[in-house]
PDB file of N, CA and C in Angstrom:
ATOM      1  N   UNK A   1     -12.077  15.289  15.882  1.00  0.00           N
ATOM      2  CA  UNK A   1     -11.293  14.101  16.104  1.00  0.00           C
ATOM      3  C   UNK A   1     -12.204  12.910  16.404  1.00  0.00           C
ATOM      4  N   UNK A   2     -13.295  13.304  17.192  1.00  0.00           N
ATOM      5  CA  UNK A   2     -14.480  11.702  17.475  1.00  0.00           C
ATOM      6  C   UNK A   2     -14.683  11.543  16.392  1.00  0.00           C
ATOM      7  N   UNK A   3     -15.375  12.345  15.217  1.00  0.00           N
ATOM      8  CA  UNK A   3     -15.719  11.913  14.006  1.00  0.00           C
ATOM      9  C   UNK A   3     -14.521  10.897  13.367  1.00  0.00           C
ATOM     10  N   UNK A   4     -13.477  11.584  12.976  1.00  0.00           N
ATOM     11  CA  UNK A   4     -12.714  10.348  12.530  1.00  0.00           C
ATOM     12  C   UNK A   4     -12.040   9.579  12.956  1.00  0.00           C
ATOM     13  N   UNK A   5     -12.062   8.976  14.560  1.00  0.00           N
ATOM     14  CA  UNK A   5     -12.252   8.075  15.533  1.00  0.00           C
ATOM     15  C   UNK A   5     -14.086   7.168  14.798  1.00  0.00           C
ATOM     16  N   UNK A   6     -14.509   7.752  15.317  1.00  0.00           N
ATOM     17  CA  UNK A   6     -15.517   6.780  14.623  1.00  0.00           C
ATOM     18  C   UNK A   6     -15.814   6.434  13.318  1.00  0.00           C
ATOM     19  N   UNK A   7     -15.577   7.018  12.519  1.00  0.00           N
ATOM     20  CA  UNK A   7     -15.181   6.962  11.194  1.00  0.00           C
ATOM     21  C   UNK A   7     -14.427   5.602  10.953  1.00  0.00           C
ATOM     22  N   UNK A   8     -12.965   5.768  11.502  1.00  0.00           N
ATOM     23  CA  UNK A   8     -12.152   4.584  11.141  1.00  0.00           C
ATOM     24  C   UNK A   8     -12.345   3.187  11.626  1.00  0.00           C
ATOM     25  N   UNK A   9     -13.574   3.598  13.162  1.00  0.00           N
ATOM     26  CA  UNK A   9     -13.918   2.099  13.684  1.00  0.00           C
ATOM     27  C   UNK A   9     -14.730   1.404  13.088  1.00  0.00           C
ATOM     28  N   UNK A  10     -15.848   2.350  12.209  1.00  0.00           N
ATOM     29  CA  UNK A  10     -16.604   1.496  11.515  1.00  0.00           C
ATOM     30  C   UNK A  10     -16.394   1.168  10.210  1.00  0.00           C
ATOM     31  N   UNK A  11     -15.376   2.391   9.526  1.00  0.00           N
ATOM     32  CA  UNK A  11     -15.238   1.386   8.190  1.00  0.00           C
ATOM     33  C   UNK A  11     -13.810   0.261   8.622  1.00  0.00           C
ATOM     34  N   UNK A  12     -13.424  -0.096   9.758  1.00  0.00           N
ATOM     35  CA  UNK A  12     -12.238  -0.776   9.737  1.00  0.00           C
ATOM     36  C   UNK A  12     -12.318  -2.053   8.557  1.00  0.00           C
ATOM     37  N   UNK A  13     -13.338  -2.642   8.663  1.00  0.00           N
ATOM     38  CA  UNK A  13     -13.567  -3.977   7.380  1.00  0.00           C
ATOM     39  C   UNK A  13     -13.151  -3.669   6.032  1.00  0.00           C
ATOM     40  N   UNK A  14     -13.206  -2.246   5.807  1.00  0.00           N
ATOM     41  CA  UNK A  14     -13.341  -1.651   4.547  1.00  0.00           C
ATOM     42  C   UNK A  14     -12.118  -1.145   4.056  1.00  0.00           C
ATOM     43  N   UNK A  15     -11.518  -0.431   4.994  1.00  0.00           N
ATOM     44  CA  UNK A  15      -9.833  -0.091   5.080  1.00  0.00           C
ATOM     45  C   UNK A  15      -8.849  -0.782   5.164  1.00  0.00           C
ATOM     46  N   UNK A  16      -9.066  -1.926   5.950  1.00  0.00           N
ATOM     47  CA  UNK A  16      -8.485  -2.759   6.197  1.00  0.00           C
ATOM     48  C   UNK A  16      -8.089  -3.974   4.725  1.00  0.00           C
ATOM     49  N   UNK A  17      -9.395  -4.238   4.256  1.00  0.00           N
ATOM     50  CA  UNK A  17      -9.201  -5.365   3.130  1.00  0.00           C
ATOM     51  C   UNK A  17      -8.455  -4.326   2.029  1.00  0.00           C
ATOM     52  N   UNK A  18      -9.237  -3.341   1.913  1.00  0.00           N
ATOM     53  CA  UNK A  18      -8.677  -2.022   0.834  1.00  0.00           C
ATOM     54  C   UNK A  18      -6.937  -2.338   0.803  1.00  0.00           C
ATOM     55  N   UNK A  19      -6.419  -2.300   2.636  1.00  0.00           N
ATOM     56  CA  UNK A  19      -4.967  -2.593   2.803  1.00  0.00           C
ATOM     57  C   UNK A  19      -4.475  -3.565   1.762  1.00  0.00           C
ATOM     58  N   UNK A  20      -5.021  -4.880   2.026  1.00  0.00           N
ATOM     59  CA  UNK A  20      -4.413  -6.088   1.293  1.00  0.00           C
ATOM     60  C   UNK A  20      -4.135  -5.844   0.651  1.00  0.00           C
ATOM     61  N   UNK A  21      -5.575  -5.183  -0.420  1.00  0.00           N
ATOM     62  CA  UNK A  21      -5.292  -5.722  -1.906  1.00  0.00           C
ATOM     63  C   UNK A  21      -4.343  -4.699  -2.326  1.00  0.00           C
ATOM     64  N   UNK A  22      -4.067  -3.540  -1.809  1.00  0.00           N
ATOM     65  CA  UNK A  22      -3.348  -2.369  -2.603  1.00  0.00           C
ATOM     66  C   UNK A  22      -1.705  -3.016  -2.095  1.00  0.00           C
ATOM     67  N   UNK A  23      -1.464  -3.522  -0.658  1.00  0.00           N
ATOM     68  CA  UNK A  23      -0.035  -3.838  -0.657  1.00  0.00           C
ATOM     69  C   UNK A  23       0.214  -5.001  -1.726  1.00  0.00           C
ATOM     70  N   UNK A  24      -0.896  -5.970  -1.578  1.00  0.00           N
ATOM     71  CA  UNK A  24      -0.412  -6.967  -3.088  1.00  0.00           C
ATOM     72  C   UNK A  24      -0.026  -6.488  -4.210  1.00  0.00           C
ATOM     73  N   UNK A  25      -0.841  -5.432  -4.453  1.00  0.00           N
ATOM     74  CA  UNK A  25      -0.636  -4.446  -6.281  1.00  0.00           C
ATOM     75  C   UNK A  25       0.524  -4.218  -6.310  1.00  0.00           C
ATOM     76  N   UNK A  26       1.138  -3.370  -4.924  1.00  0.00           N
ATOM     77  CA  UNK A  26       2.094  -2.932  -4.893  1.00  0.00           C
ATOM     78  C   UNK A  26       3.391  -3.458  -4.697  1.00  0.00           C
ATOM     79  N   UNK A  27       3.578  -4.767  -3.955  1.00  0.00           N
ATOM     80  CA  UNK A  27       4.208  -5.795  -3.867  1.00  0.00           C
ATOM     81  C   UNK A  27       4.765  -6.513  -5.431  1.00  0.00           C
ATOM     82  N   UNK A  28       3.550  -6.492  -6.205  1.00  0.00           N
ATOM     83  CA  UNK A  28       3.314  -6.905  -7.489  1.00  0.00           C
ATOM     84  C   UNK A  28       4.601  -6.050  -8.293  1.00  0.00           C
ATOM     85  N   UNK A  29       3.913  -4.621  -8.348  1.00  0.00           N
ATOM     86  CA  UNK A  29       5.017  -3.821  -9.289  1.00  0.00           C
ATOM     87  C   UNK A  29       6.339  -3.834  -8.381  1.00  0.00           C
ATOM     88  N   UNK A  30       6.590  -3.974  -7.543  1.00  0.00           N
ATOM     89  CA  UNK A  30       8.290  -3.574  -7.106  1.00  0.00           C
ATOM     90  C   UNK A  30       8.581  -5.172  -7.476  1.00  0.00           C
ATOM     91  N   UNK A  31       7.712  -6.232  -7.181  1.00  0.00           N
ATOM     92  CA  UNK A  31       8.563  -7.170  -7.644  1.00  0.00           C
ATOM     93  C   UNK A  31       8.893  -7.016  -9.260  1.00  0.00           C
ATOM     94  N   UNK A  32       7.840  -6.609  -9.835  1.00  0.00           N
ATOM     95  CA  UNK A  32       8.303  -6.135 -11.499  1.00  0.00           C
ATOM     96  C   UNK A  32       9.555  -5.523 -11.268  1.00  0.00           C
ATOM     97  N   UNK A  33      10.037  -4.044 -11.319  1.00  0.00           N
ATOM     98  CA  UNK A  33      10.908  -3.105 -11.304  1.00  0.00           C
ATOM     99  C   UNK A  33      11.931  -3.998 -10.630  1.00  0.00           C
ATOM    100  N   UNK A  34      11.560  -5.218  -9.698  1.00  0.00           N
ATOM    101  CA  UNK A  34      13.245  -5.573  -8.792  1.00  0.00           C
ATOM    102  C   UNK A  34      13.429  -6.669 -10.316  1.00  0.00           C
ATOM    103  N   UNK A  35      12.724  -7.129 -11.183  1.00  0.00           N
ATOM    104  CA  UNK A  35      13.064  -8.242 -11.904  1.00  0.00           C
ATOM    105  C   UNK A  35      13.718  -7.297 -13.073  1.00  0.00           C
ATOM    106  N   UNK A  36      12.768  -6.095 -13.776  1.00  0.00           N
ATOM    107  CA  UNK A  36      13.666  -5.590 -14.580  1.00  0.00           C
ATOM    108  C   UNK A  36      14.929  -5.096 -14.095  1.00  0.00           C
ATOM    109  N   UNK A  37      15.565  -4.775 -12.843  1.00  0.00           N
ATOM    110  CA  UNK A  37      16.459  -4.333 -12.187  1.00  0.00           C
ATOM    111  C   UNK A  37      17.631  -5.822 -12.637  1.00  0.00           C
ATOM    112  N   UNK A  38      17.109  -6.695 -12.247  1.00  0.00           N
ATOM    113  CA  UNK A  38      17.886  -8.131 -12.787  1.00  0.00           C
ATOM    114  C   UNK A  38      18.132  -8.187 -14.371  1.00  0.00           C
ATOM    115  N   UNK A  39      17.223  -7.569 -15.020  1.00  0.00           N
ATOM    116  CA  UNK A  39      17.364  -7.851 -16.160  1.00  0.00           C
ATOM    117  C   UNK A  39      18.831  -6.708 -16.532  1.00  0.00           C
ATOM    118  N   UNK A  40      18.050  -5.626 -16.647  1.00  0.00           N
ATOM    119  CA  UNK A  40      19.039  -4.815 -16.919  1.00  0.00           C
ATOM    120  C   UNK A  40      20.771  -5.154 -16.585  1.00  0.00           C
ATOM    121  N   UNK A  41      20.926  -5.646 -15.192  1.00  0.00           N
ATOM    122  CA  UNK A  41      21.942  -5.970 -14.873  1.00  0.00           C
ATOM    123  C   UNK A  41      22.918  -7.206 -16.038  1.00  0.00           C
ATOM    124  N   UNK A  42      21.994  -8.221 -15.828  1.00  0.00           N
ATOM    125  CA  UNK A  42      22.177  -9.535 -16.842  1.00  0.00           C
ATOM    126  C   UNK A  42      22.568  -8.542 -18.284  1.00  0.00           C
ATOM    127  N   UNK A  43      22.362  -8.026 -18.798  1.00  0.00           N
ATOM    128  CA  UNK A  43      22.477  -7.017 -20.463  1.00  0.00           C
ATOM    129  C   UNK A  43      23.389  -5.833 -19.954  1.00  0.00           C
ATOM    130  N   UNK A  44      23.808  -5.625 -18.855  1.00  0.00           N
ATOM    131  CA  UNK A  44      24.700  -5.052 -18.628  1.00  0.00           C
ATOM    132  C   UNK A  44      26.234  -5.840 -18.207  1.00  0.00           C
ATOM    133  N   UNK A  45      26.222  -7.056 -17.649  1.00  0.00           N
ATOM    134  CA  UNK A  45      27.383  -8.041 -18.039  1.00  0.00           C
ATOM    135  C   UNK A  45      27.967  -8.420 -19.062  1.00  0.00           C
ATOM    136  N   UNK A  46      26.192  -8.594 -20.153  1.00  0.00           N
ATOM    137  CA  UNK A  46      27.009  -9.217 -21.318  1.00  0.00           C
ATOM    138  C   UNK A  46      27.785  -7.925 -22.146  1.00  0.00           C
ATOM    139  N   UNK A  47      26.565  -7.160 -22.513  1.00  0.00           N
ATOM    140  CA  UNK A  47      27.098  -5.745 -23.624  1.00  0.00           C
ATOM    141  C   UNK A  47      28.152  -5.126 -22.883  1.00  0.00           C
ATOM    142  N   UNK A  48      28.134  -4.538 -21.655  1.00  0.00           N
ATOM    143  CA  UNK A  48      28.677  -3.615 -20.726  1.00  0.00           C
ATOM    144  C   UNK A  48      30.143  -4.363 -20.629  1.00  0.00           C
ATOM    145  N   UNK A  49      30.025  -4.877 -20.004  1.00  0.00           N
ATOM    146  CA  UNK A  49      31.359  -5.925 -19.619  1.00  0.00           C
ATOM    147  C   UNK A  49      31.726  -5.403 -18.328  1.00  0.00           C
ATOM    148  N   UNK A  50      30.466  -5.529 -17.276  1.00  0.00           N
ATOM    149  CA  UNK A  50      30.490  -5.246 -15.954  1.00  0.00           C
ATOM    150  C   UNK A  50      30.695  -6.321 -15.376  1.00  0.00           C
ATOM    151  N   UNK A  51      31.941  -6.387 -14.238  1.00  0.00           N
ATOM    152  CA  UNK A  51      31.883  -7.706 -13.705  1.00  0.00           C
ATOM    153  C   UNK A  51      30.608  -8.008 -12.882  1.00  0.00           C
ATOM    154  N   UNK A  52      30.657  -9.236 -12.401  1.00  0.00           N
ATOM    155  CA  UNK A  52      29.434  -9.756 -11.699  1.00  0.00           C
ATOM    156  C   UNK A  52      29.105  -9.187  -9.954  1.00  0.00           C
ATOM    157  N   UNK A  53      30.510  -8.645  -9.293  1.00  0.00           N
ATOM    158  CA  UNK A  53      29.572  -8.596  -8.143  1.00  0.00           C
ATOM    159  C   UNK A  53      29.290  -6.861  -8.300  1.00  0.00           C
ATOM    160  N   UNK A  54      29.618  -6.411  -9.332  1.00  0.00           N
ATOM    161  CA  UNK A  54      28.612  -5.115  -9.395  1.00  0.00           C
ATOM    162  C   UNK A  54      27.746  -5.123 -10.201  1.00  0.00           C
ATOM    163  N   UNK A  55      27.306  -6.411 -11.171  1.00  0.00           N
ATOM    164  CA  UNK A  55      25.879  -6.568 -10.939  1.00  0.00           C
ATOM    165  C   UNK A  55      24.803  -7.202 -10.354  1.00  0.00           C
ATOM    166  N   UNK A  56      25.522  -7.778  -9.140  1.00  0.00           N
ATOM    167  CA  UNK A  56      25.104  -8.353  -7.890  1.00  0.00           C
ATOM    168  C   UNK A  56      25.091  -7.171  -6.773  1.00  0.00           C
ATOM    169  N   UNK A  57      25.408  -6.784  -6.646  1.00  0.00           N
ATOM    170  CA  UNK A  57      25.416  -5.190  -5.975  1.00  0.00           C
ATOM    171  C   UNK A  57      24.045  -4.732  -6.443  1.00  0.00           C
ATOM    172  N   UNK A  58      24.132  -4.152  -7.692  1.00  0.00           N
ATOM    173  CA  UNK A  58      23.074  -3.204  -8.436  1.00  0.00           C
ATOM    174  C   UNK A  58      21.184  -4.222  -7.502  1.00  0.00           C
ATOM    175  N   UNK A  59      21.727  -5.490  -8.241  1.00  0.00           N
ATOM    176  CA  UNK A  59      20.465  -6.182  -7.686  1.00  0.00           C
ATOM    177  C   UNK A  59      20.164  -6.098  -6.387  1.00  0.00           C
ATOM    178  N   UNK A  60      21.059  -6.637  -5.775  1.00  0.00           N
ATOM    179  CA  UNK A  60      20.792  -6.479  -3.887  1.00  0.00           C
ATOM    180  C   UNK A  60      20.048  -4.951  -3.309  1.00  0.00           C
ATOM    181  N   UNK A  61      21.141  -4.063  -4.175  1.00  0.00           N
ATOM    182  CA  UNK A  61      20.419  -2.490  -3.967  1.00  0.00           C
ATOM    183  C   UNK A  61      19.135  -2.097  -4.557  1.00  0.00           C
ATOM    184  N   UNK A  62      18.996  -2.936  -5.613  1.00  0.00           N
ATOM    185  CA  UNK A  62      17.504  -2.942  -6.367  1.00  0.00           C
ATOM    186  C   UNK A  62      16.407  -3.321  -5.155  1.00  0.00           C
ATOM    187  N   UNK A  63      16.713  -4.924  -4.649  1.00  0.00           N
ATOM    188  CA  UNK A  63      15.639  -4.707  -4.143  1.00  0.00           C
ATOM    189  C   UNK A  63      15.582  -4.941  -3.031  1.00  0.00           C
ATOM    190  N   UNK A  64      16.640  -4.337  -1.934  1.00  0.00           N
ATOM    191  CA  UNK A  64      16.658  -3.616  -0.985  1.00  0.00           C
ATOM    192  C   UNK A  64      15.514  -2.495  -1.049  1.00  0.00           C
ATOM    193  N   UNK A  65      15.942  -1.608  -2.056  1.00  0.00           N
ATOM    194  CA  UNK A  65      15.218  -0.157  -2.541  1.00  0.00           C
ATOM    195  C   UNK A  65      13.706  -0.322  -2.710  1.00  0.00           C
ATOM    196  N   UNK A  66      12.983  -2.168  -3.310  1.00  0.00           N
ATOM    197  CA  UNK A  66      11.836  -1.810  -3.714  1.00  0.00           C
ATOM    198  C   UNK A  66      11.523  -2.391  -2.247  1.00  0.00           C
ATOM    199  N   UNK A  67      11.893  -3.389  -1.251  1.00  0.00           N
ATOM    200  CA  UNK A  67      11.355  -3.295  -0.341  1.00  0.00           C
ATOM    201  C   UNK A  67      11.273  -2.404   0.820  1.00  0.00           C
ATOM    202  N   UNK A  68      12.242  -1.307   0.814  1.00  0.00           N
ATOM    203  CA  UNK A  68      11.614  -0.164   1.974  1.00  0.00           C
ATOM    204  C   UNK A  68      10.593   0.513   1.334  1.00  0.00           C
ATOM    205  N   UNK A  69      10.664   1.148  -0.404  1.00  0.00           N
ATOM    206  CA  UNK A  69       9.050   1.557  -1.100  1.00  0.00           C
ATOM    207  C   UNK A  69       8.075   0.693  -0.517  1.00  0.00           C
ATOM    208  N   UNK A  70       7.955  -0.529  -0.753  1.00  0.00           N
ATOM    209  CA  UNK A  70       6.939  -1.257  -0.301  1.00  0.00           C
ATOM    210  C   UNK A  70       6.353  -0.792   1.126  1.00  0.00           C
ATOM    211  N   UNK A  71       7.428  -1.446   1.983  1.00  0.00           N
ATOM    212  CA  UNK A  71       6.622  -1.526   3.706  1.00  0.00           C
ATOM    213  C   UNK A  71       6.325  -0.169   3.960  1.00  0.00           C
ATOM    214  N   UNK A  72       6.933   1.370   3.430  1.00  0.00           N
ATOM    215  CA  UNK A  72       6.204   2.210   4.122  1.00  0.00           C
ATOM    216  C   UNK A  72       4.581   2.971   3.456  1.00  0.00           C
ATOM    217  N   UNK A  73       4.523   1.790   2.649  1.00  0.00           N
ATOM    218  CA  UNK A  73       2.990   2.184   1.775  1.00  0.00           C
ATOM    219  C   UNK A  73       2.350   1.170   2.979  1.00  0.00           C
ATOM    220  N   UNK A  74       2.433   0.783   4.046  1.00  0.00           N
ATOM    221  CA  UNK A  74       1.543  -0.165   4.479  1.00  0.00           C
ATOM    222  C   UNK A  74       0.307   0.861   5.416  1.00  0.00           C
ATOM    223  N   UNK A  75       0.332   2.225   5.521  1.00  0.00           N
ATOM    224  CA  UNK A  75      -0.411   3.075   6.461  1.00  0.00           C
ATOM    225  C   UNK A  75      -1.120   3.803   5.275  1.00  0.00           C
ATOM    226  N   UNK A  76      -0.851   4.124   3.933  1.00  0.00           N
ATOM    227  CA  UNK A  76      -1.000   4.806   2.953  1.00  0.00           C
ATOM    228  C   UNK A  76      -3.170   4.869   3.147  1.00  0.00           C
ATOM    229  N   UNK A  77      -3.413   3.573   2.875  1.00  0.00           N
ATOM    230  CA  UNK A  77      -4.770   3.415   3.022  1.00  0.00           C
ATOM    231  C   UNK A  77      -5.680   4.088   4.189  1.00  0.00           C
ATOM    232  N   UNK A  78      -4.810   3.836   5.594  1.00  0.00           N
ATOM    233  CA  UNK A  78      -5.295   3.775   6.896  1.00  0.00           C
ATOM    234  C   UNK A  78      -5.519   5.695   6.606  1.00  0.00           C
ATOM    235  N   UNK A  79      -4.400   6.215   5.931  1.00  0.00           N
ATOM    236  CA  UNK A  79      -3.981   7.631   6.280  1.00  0.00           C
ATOM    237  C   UNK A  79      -5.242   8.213   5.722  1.00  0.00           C
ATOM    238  N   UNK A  80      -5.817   7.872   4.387  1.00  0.00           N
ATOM    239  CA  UNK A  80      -6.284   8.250   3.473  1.00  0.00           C
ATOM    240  C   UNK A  80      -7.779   8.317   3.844  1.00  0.00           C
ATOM    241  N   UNK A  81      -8.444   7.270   5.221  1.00  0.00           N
ATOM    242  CA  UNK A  81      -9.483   7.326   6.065  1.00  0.00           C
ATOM    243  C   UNK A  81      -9.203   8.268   6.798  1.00  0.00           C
ATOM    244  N   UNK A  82      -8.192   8.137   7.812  1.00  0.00           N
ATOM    245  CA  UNK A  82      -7.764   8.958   8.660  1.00  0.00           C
ATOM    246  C   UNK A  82      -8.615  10.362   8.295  1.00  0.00           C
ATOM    247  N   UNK A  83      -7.665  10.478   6.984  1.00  0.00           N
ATOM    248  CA  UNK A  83      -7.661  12.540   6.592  1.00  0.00           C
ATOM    249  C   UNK A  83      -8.919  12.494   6.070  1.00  0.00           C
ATOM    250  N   UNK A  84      -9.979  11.614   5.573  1.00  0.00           N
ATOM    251  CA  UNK A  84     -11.428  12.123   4.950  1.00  0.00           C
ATOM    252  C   UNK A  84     -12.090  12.015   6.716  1.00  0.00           C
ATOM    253  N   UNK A  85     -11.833  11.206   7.484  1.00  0.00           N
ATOM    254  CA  UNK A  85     -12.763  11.413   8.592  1.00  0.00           C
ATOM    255  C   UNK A  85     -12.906  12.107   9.596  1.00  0.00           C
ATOM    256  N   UNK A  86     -11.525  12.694   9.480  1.00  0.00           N
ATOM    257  CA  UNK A  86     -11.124  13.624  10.397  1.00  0.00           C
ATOM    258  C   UNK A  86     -11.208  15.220  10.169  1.00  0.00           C
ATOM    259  N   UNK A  87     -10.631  15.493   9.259  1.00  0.00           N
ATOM    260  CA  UNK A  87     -10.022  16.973   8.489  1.00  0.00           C
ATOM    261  C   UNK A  87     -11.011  16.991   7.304  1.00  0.00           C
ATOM    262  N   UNK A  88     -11.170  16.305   6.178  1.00  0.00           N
ATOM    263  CA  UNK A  88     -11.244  16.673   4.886  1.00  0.00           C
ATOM    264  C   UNK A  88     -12.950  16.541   4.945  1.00  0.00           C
ATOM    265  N   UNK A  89     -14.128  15.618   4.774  1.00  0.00           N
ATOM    266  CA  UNK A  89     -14.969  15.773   5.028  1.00  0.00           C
ATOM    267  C   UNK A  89     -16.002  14.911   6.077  1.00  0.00           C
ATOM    268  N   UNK A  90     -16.037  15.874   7.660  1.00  0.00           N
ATOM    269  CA  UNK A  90     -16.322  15.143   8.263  1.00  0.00           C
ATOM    270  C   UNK A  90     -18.174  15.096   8.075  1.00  0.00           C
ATOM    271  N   UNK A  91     -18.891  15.799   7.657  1.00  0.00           N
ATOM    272  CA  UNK A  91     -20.110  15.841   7.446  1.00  0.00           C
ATOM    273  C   UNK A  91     -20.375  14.111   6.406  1.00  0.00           C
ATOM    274  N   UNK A  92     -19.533  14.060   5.553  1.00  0.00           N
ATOM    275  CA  UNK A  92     -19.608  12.653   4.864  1.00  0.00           C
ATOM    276  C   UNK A  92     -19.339  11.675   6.005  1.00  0.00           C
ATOM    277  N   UNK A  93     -18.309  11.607   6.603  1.00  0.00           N
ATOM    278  CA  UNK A  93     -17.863  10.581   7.232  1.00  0.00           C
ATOM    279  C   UNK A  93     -18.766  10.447   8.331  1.00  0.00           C
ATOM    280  N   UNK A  94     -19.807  11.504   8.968  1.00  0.00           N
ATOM    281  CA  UNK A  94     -20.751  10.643   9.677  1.00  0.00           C
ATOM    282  C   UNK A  94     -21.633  10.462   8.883  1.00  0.00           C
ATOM    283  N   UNK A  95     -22.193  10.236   7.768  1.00  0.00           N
ATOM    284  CA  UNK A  95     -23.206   9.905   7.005  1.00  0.00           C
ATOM    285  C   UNK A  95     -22.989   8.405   6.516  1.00  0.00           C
ATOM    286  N   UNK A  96     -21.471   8.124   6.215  1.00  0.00           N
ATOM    287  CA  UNK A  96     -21.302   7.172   5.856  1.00  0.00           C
ATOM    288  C   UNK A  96     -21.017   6.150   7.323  1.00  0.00           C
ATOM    289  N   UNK A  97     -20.498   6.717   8.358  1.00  0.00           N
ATOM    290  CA  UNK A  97     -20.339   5.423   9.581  1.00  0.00           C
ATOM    291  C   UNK A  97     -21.923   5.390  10.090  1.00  0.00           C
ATOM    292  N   UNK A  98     -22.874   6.173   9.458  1.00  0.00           N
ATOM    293  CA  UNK A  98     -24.512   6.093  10.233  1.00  0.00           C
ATOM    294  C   UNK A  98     -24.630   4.782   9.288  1.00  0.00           C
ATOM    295  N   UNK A  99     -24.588   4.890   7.448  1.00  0.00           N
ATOM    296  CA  UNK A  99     -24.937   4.020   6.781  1.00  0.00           C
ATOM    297  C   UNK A  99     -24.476   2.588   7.069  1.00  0.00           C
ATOM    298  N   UNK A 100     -22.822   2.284   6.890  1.00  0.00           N
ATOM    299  CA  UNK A 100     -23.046   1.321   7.729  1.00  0.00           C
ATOM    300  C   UNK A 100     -22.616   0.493   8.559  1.00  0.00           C
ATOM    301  N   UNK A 101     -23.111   1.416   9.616  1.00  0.00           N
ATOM    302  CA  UNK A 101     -23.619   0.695  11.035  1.00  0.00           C
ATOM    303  C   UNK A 101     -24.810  -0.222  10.871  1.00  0.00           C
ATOM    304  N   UNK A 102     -25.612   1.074  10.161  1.00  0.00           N
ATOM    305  CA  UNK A 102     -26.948   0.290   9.865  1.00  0.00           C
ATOM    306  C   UNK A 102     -26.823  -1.027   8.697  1.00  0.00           C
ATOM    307  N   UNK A 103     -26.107  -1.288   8.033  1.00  0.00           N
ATOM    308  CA  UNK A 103     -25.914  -2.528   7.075  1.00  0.00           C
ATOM    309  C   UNK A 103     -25.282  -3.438   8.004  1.00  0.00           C
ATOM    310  N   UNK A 104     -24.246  -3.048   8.687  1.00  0.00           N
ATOM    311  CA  UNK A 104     -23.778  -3.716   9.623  1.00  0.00           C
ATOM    312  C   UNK A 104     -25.027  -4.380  10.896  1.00  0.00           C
ATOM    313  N   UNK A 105     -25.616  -3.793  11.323  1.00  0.00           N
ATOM    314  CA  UNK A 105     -26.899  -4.445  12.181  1.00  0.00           C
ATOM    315  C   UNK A 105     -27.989  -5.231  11.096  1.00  0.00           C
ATOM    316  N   UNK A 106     -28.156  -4.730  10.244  1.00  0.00           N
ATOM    317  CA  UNK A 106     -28.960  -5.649   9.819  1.00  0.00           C
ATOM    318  C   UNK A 106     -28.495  -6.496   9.452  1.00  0.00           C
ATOM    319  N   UNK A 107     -26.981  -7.176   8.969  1.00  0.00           N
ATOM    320  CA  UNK A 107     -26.441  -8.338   8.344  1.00  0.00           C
ATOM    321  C   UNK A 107     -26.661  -9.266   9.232  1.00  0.00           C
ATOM    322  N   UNK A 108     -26.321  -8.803  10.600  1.00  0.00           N
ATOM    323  CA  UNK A 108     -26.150  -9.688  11.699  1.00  0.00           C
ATOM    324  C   UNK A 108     -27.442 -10.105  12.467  1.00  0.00           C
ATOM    325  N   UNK A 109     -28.564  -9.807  12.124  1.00  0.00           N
ATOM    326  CA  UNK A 109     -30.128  -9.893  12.154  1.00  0.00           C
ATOM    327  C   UNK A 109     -30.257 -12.135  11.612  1.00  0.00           C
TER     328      UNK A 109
END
């Protein structure tokens, strides 16, 4: 458990930005899937001959649906340190918080 306690303190810079960019990606595609969700709906009024607040429904539930997918990917990254520093390989994970520490001290030199 110290190992991936220390593990996660020193790559925090690394996990952390990793966070951003993967919730943006991911932010990215559900906003895709919530727009084709609109689309579909819109081609389901005209062809279908669905009235409008059940394809105002469909949408709301669309992306209702892509935003709980979204927020619970927000630990996905953190987890994925977690389990290599802890459980999966801790012999790496002190090799890599020795490496850098040491990049880390010398930047700040």
């Amino acid at each position: 458990m110290i190992v991936g306690l220390i593990f996660i303190i020193i790559s925090a810079p690394i996990w952390i930005s990793v966070t951003f960019f993967y919730l943006f990606a991911m932010g990215l595609l559900y906003l895709a899937l919530t727009g084709l969700d609109i689309f579909i709906a819109i081609i389901n009024i005209v062809n279908e001959g669905y009235e409008f607040d059940q394809a105002m429904t469909s949408i709301f539930a669309g992306l209702l649906d892509s935003f709980s997918k979204w927020f619970v990917r927000i630990d996905d990254i953190y987890d994925f340190f977690w389990e290599f520093g802890r459980y999966d390989h801790q012999g790496w994970a002190i090799a890599i918080s020795i490496f850098l520490f040491l990049i880390y001290a010398s930047s700040g030199k």
